[in-house]
N, C-alpha and C. Protein backbone atom coordinates (compact mmCIF):
# COMPACT_ATOMS: atom_id res chain seq x y z
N UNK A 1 130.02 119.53 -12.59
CA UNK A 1 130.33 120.07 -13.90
C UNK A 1 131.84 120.17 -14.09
N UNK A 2 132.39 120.38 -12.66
CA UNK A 2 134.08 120.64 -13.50
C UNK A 2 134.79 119.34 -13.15
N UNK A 3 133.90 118.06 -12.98
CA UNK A 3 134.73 116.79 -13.21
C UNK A 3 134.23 116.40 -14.97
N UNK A 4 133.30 117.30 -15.23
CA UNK A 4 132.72 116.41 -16.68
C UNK A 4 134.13 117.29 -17.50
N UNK A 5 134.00 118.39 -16.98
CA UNK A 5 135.10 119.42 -17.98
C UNK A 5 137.02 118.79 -17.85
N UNK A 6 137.14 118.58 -16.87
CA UNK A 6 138.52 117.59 -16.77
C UNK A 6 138.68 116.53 -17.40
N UNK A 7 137.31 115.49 -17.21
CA UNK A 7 137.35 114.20 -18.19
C UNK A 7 137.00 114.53 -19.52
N UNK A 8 136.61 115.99 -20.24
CA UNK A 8 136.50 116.29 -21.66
C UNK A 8 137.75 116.78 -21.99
N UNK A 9 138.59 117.54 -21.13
CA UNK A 9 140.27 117.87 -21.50
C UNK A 9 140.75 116.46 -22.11
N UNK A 10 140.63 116.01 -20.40
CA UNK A 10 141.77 114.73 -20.79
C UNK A 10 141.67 113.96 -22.09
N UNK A 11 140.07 113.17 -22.80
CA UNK A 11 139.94 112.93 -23.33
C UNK A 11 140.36 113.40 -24.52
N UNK A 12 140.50 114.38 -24.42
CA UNK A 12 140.72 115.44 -26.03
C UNK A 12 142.37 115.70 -25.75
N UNK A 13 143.06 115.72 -24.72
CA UNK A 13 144.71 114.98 -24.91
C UNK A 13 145.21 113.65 -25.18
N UNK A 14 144.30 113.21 -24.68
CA UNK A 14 144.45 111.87 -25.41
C UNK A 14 144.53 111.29 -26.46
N UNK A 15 143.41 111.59 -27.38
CA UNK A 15 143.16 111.50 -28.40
C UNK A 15 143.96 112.28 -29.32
N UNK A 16 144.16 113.35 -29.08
CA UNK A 16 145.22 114.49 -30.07
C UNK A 16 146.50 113.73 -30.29
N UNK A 17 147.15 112.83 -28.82
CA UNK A 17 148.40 112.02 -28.78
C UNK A 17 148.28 110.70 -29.48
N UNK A 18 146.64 110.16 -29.53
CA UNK A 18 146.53 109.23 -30.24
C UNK A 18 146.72 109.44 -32.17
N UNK A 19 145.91 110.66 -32.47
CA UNK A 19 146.12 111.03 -33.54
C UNK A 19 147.18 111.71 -34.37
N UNK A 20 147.97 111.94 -33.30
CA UNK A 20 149.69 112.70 -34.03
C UNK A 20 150.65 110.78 -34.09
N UNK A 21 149.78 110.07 -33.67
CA UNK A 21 150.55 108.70 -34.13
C UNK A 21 150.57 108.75 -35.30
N UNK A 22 149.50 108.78 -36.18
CA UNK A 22 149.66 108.65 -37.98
C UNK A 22 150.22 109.66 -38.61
N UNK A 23 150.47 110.76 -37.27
CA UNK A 23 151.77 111.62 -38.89
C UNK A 23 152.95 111.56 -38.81
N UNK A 24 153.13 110.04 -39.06
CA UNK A 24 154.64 110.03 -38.61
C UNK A 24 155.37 110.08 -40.31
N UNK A 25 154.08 110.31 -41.27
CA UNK A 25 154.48 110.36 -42.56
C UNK A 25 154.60 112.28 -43.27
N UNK A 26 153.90 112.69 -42.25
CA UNK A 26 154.26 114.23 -42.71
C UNK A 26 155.51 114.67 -42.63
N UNK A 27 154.90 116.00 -43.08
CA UNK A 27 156.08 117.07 -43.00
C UNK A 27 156.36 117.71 -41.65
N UNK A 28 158.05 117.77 -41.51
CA UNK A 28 157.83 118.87 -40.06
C UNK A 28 156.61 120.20 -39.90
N UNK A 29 156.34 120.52 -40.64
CA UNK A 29 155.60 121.88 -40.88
C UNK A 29 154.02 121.66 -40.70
N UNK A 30 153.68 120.15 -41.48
CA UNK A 30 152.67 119.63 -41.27
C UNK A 30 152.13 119.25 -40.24
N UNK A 31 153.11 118.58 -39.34
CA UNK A 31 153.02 117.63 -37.62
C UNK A 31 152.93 119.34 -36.71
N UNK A 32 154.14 120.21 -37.29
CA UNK A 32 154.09 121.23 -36.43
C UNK A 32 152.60 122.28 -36.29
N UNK A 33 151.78 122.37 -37.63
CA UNK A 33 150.38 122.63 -37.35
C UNK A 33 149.35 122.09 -37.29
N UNK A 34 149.74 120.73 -36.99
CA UNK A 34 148.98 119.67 -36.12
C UNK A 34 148.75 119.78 -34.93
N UNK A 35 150.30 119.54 -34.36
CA UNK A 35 150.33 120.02 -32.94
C UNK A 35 149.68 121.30 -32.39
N UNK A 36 150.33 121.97 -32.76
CA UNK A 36 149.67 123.64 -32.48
C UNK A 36 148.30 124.07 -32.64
N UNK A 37 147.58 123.03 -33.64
CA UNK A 37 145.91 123.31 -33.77
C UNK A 37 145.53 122.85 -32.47
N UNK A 38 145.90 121.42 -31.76
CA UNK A 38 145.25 120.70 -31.17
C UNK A 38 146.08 121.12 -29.58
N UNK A 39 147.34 121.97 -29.28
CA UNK A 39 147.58 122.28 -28.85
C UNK A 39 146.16 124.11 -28.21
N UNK A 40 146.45 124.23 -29.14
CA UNK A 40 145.29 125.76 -29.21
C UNK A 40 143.88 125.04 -28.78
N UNK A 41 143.42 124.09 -29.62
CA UNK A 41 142.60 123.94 -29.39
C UNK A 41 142.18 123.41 -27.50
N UNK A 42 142.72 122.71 -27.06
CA UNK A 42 142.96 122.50 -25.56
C UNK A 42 142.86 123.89 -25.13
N UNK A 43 143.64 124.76 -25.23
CA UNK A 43 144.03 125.82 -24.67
C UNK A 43 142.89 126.79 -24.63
N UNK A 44 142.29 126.92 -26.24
CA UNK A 44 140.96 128.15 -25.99
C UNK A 44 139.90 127.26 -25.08
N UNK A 45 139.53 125.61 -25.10
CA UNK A 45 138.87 125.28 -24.47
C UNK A 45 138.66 125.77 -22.65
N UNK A 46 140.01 125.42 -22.39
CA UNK A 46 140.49 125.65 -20.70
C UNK A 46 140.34 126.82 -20.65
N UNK A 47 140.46 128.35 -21.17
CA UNK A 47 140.28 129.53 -21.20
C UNK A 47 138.88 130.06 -21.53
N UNK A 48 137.97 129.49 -22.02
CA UNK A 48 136.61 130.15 -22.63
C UNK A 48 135.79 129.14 -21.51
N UNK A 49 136.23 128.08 -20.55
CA UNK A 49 135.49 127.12 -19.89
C UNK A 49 134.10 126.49 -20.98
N UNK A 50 135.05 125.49 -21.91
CA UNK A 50 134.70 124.62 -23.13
C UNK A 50 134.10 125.26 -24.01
N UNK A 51 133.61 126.76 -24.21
CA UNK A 51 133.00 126.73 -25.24
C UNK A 51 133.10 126.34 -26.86
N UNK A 52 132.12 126.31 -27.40
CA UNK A 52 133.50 125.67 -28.52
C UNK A 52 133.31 127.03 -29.56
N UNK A 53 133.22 127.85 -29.63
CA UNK A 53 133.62 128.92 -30.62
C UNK A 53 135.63 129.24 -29.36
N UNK A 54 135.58 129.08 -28.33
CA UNK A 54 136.98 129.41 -27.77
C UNK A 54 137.63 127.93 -28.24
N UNK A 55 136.99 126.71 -28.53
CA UNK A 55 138.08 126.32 -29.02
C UNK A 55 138.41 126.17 -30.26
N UNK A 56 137.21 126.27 -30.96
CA UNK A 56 137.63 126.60 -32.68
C UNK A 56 138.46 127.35 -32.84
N UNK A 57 138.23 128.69 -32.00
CA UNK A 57 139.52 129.80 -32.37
C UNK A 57 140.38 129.18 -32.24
N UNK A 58 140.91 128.41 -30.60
CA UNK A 58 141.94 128.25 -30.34
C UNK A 58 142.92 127.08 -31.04
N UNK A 59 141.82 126.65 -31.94
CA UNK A 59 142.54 125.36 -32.61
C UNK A 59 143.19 126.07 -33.98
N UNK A 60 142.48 126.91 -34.40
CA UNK A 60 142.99 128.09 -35.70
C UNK A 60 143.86 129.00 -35.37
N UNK A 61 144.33 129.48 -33.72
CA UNK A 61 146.08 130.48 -33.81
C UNK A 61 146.61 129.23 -33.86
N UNK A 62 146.48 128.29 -32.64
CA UNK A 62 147.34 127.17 -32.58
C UNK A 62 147.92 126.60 -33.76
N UNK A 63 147.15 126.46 -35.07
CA UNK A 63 146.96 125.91 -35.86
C UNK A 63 148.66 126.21 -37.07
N UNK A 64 147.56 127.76 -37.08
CA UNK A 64 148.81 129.54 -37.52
C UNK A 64 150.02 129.67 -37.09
N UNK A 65 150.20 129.32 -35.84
CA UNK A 65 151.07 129.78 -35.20
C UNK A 65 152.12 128.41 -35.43
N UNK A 66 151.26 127.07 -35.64
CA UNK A 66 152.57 126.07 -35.66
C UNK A 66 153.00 126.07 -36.86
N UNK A 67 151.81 126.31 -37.85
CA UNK A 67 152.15 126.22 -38.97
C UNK A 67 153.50 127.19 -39.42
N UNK A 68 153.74 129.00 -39.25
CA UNK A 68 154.66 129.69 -39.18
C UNK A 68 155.73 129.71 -38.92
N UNK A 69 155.60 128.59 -37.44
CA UNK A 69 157.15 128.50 -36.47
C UNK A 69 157.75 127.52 -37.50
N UNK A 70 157.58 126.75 -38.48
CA UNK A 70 158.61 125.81 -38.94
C UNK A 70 158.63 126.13 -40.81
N UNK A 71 158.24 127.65 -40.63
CA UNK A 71 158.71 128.03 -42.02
C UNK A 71 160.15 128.09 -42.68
């Protein structure tokens, strides 16, 4: 179980790095609560051990929090 949970991280860094490729047309503010959703979101995952209400949250401070820092 905690090789399926490493290859579901990785996958989901991957992909987050694949998908911050197309905002290379946003706004700083925009990319910055991009990052920070998908940043959070990783983060409540690794902390709640995948559940996904821990990473929904964690994709919504992440989200808040990037969005704020580049007000």
């Amino acid at each position: 179980m905690k090789k399926i949970h490493k290859v579901a991280v990785n996958t989901l860094i991957v992909a987050m790095f694949l998908g911050l490729g197309g905002c290379s047309g946003m706004s700083t503010q925009g990319k910055s609560t991009a990052i920070g959703a998908g940043v959070g979101a990783v983060g409540g995952s690794v902390l709640t051990g995948g559940s996904t209400a821990g990473t929904i949250g964690g994709a919504v401070v992440g989200g808040v929090i990037g969005h704020e820092i580049k007000k």
